[in-house]
Protein backbone atom coordinates (compact mmCIF):
# COMPACT_ATOMS: atom_id res chain seq x y z
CA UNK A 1 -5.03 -7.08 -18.47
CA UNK A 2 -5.48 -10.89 -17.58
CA UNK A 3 -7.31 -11.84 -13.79
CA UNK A 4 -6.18 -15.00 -12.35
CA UNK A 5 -7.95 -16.20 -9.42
CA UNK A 6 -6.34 -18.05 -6.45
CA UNK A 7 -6.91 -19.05 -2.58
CA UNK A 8 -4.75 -19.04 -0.16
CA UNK A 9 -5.16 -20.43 3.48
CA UNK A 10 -4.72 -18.30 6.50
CA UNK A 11 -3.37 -19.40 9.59
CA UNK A 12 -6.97 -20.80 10.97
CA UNK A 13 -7.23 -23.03 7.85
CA UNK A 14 -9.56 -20.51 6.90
CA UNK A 15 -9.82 -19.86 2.67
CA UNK A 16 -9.19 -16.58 1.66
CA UNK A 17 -10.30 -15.97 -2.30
CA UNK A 18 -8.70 -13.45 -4.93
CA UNK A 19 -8.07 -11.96 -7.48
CA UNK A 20 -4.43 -11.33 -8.75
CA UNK A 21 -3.33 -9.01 -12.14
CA UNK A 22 -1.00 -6.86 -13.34
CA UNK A 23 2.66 -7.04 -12.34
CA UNK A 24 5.30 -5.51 -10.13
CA UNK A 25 5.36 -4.80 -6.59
CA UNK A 26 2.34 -5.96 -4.79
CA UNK A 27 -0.63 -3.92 -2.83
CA UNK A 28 -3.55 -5.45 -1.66
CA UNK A 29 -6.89 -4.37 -1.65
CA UNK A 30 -9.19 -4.36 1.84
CA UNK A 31 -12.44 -3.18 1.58
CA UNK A 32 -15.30 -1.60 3.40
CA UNK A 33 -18.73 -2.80 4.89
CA UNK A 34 -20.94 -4.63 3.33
CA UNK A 35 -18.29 -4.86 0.31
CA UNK A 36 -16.45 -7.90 -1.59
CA UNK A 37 -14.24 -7.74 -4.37
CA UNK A 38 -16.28 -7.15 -6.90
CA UNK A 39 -16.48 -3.72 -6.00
CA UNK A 40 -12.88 -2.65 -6.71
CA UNK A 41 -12.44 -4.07 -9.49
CA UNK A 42 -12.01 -0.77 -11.66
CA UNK A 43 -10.02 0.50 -9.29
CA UNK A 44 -8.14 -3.14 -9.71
CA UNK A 45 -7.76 -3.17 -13.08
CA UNK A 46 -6.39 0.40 -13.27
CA UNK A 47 -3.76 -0.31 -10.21
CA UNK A 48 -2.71 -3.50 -12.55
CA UNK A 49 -0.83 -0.85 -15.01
CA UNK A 50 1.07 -0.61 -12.14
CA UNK A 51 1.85 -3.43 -9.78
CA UNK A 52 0.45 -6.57 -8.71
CA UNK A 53 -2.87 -6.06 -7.54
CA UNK A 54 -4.38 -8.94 -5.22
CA UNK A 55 -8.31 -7.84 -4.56
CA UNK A 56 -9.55 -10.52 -1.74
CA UNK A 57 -12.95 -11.10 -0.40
CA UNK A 58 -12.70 -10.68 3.27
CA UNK A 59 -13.76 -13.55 5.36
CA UNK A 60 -17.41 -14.31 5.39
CA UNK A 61 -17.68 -12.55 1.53
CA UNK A 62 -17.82 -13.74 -2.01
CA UNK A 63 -16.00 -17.08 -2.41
CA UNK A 64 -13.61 -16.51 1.17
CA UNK A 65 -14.34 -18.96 3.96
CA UNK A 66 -15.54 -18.12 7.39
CA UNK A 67 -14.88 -19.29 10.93
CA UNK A 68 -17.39 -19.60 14.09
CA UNK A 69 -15.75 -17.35 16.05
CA UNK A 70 -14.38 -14.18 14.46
CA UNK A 71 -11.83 -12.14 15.97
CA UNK A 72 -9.82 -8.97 13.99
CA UNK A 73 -6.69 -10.89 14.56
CA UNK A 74 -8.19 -13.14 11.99
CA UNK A 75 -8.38 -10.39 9.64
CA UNK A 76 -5.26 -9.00 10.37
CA UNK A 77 -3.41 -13.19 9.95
CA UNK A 78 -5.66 -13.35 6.62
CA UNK A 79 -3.56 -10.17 4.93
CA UNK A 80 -0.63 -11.80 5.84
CA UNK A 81 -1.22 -14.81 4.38
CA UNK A 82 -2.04 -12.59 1.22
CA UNK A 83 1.20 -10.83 1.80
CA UNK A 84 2.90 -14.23 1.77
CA UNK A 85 1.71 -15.16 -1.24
CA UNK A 86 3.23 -12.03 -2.86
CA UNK A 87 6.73 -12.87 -1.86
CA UNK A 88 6.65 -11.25 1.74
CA UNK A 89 5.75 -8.16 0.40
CA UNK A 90 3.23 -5.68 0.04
CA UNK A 91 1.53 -2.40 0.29
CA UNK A 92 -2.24 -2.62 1.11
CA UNK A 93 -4.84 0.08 0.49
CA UNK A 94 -8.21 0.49 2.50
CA UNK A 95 -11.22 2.35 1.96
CA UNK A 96 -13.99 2.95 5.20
CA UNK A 97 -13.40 0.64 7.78
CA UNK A 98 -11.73 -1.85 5.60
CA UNK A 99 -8.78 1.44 5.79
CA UNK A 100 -8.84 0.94 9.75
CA UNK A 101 -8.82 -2.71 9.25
CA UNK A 102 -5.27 -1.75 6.88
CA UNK A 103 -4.38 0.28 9.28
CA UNK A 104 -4.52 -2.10 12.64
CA UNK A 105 -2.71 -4.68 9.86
CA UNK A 106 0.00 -2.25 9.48
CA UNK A 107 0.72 -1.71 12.60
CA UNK A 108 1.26 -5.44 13.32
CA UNK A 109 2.95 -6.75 10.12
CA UNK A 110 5.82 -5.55 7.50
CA UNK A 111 3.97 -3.52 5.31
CA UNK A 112 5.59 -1.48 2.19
CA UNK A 113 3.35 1.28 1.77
CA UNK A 114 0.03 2.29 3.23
CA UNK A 115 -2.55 3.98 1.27
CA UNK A 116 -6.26 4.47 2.85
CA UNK A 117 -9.48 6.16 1.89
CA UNK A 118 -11.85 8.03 4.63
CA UNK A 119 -11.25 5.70 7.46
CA UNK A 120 -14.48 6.72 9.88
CA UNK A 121 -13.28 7.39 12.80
CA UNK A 122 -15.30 9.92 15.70
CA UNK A 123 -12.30 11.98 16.98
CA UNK A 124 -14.63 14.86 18.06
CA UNK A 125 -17.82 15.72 19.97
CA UNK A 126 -20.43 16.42 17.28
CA UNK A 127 -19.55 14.52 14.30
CA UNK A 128 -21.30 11.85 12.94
CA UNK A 129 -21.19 9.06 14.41
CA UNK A 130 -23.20 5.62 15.18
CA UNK A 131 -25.08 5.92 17.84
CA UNK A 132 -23.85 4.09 22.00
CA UNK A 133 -25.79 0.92 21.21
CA UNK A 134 -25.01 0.34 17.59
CA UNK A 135 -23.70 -2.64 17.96
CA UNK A 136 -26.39 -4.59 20.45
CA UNK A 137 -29.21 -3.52 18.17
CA UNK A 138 -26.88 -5.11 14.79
CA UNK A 139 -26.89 -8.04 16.93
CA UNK A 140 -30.31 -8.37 17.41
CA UNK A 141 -31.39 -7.58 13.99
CA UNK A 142 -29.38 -10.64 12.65
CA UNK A 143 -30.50 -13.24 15.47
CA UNK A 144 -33.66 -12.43 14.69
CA UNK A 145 -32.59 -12.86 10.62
CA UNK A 146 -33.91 -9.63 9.52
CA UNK A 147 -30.90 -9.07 7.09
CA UNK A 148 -32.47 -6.37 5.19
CA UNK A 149 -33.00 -4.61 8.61
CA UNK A 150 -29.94 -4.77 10.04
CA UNK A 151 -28.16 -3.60 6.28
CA UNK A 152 -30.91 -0.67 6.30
CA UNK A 153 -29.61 0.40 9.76
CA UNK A 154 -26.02 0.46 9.08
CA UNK A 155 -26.69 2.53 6.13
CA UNK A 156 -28.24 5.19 8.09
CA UNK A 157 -27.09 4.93 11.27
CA UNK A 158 -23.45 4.33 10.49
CA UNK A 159 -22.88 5.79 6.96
CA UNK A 160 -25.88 8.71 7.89
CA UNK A 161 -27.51 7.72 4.13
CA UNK A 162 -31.21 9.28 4.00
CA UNK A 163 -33.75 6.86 4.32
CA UNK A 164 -35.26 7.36 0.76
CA UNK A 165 -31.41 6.84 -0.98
CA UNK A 166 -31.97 2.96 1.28
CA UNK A 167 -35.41 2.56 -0.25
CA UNK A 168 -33.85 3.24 -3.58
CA UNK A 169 -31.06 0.66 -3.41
CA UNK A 170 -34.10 -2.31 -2.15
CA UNK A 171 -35.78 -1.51 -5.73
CA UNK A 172 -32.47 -2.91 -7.20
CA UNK A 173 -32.83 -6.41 -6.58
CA UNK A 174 -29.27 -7.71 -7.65
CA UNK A 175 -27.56 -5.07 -4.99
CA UNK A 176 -29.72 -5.58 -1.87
CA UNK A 177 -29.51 -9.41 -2.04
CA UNK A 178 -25.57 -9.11 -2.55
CA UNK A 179 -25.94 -6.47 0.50
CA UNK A 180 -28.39 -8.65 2.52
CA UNK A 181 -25.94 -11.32 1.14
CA UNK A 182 -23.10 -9.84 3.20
CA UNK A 183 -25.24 -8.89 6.49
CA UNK A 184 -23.51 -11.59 8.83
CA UNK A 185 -20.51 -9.59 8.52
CA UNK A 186 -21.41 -6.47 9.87
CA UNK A 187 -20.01 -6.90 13.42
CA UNK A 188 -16.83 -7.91 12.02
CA UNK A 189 -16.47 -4.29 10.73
CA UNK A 190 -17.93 -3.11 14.21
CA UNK A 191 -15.38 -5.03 15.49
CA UNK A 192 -12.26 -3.39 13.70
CA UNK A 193 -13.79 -0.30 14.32
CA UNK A 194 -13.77 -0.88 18.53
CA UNK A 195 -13.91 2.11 20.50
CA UNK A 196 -12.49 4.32 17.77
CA UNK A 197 -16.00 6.48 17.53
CA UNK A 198 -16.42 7.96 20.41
CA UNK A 199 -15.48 11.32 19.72
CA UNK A 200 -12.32 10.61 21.38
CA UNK A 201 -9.13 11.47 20.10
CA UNK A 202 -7.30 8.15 18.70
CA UNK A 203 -4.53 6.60 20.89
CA UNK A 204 -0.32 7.00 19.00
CA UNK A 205 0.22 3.31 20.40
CA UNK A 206 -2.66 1.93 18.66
CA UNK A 207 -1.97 2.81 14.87
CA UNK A 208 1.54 3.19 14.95
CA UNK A 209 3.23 1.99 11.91
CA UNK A 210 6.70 2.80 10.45
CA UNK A 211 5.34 2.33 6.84
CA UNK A 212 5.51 5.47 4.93
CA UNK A 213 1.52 6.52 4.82
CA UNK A 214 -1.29 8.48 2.90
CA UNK A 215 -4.63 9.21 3.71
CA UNK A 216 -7.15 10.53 1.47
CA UNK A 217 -10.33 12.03 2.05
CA UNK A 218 -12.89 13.47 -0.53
CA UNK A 219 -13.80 16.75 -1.04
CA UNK A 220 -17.70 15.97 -1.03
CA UNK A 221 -17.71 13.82 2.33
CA UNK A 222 -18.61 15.24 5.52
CA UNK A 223 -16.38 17.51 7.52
CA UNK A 224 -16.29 14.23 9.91
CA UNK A 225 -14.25 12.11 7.48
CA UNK A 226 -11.85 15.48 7.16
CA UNK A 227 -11.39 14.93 10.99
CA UNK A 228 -10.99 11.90 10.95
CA UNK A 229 -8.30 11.89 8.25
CA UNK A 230 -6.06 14.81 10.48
CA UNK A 231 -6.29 12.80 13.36
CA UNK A 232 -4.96 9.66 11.92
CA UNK A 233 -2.34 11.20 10.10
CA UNK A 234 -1.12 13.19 13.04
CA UNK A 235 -0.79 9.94 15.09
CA UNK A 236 1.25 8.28 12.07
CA UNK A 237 5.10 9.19 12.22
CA UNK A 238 5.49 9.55 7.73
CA UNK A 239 1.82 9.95 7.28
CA UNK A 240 0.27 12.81 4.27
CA UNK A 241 -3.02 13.59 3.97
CA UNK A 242 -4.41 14.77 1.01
CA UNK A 243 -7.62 16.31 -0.08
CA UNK A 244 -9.68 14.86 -3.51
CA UNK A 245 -11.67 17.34 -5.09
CA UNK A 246 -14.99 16.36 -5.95
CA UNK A 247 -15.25 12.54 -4.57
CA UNK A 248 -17.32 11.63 -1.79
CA UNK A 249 -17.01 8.44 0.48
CA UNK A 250 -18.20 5.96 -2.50
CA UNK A 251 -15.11 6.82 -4.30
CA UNK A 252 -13.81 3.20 -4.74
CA UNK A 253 -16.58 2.42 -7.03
CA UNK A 254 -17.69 6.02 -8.52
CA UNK A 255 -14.57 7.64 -9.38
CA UNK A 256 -11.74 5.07 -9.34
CA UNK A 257 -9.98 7.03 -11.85
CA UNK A 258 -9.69 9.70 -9.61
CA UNK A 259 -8.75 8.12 -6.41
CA UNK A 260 -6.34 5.82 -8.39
CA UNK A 261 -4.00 8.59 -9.77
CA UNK A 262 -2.84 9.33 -6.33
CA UNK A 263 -2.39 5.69 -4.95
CA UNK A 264 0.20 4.94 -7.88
CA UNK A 265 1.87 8.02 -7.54
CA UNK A 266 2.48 7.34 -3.67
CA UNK A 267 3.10 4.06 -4.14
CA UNK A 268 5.74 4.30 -6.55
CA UNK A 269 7.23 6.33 -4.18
């Protein structure tokens, strides 16, 4: 299966890089923290049997331009101009918070179909969640350009990885630059995430979409991302949520096999 890859410009004159393959309808691919395209690209390459597949680096990753001032809207015009490019139309899939970054484009722009993978929302008291001042202390860590800090506290403070799995990962010296690489663009995914972790249930009028919708969740991750899933598929008028045996949250690059099988069968509708 033959990779192009291409740029378009979103509205901001911002460059947005991909990668496009396969044929048919389109769906593009958003990802997660800390994550660029490179780390879809199984789950790219097995979509391609299917459809058009455009895998982007979000702004501020990989070979994708960046602005001064970031704002989700950004995101949100950066999909459509990816959506343009496929003829004015598209289904997108999102894993993590690149799913509620899908999600917040879906509810602003003609999407197909939405597919997403363990968006992390907080919808009750007790589950796992960053802590109040996430955010301020992410801040700090990158004024202060302690990158490998401020990647080492997302990890466990927003994904809850243990502390030796993090000292693992800075052993391997090709994936904690790339992560250390990507750093900058933490508060953008704080950012799509807002208030949406506060063990509060999520608001109808902020994720509504008409697009027909699944969400997936793994049957490994924490009874959070279970939650999480119910709540967001409640809130969506034609939303199903369906249950993965034996994935956890690092699905997109661990078992792609597995998490692709469902995304083609829901998106060929």
């Amino acid at each position: 299966m033959s990779t192009t890859k291409h740029a378009v410009r979103s509205h901001d004159g911002t460059e947005v890089a991909f990668e496009e393959s396969g044929s048919g309808p389109a769906v593009v691919l958003v990802s997660s923290a800390l994550a660029d395209r490179s780390d879809a690209r199984k789950l790219a390459a097995l979509l391609a049997e299917h459809f058009t597949v455009i895998n982007y680096d979000r702004r501020g990753r990989g070979a994708s331009g960046n602005a001064a001032d970031y704002a989700v809207e950004r995101e949100i015009e950066d999909i459509a101009a990816l959506i343009e490019h496929a003829g004015g139309s598209a289904s997108l899939f999102g894993s993590s918070s690149g799913a509620v970054l899908a999600l917040r484009a879906a509810a602003e722009l003609d999407v197909e179909r939405l597919a997403v993978y363990e968006p992390p929302f907080v919808v009750e008291k007790g589950d796992f969640g960053p802590p109040w001042d996430f955010a301020r202390h992410i801040d700090a860590l990158l004024a202060d350009d302690r990158r490998g800090a401020a990647v080492k506290y997302f990890m466990t403070k927003a994904q809850g990885m243990p502390g030796f799995v993090v000292a693992m990962m800075r052993l391997m010296p090709g994936v904690w630059s790339g992560l250390k690489a990507m750093a900058h663009t933490l508060p953008h995914d704080i950012a799509v995430m807002g208030d949406s972790q506060q063990g509060e249930p999520l608001k109808a009028e902020e994720w509504s979409t008409a697009s027909p919708a699944l969400v997936l969740t793994g049957g490994k991750s924490p009874a959070g991302f279970h939650s999480a899933a119910r709540a967001i598929a409640e809130v969506l008028p034609t939303a199903e949520h369906r249950t993965l045996p034996g994935l956890n949250h690092g699905a997109v690059m661990m078992a792609p096999a597995e998490l692709a099988a469902p995304i083609v069968e829901f998106l060929r509708g």
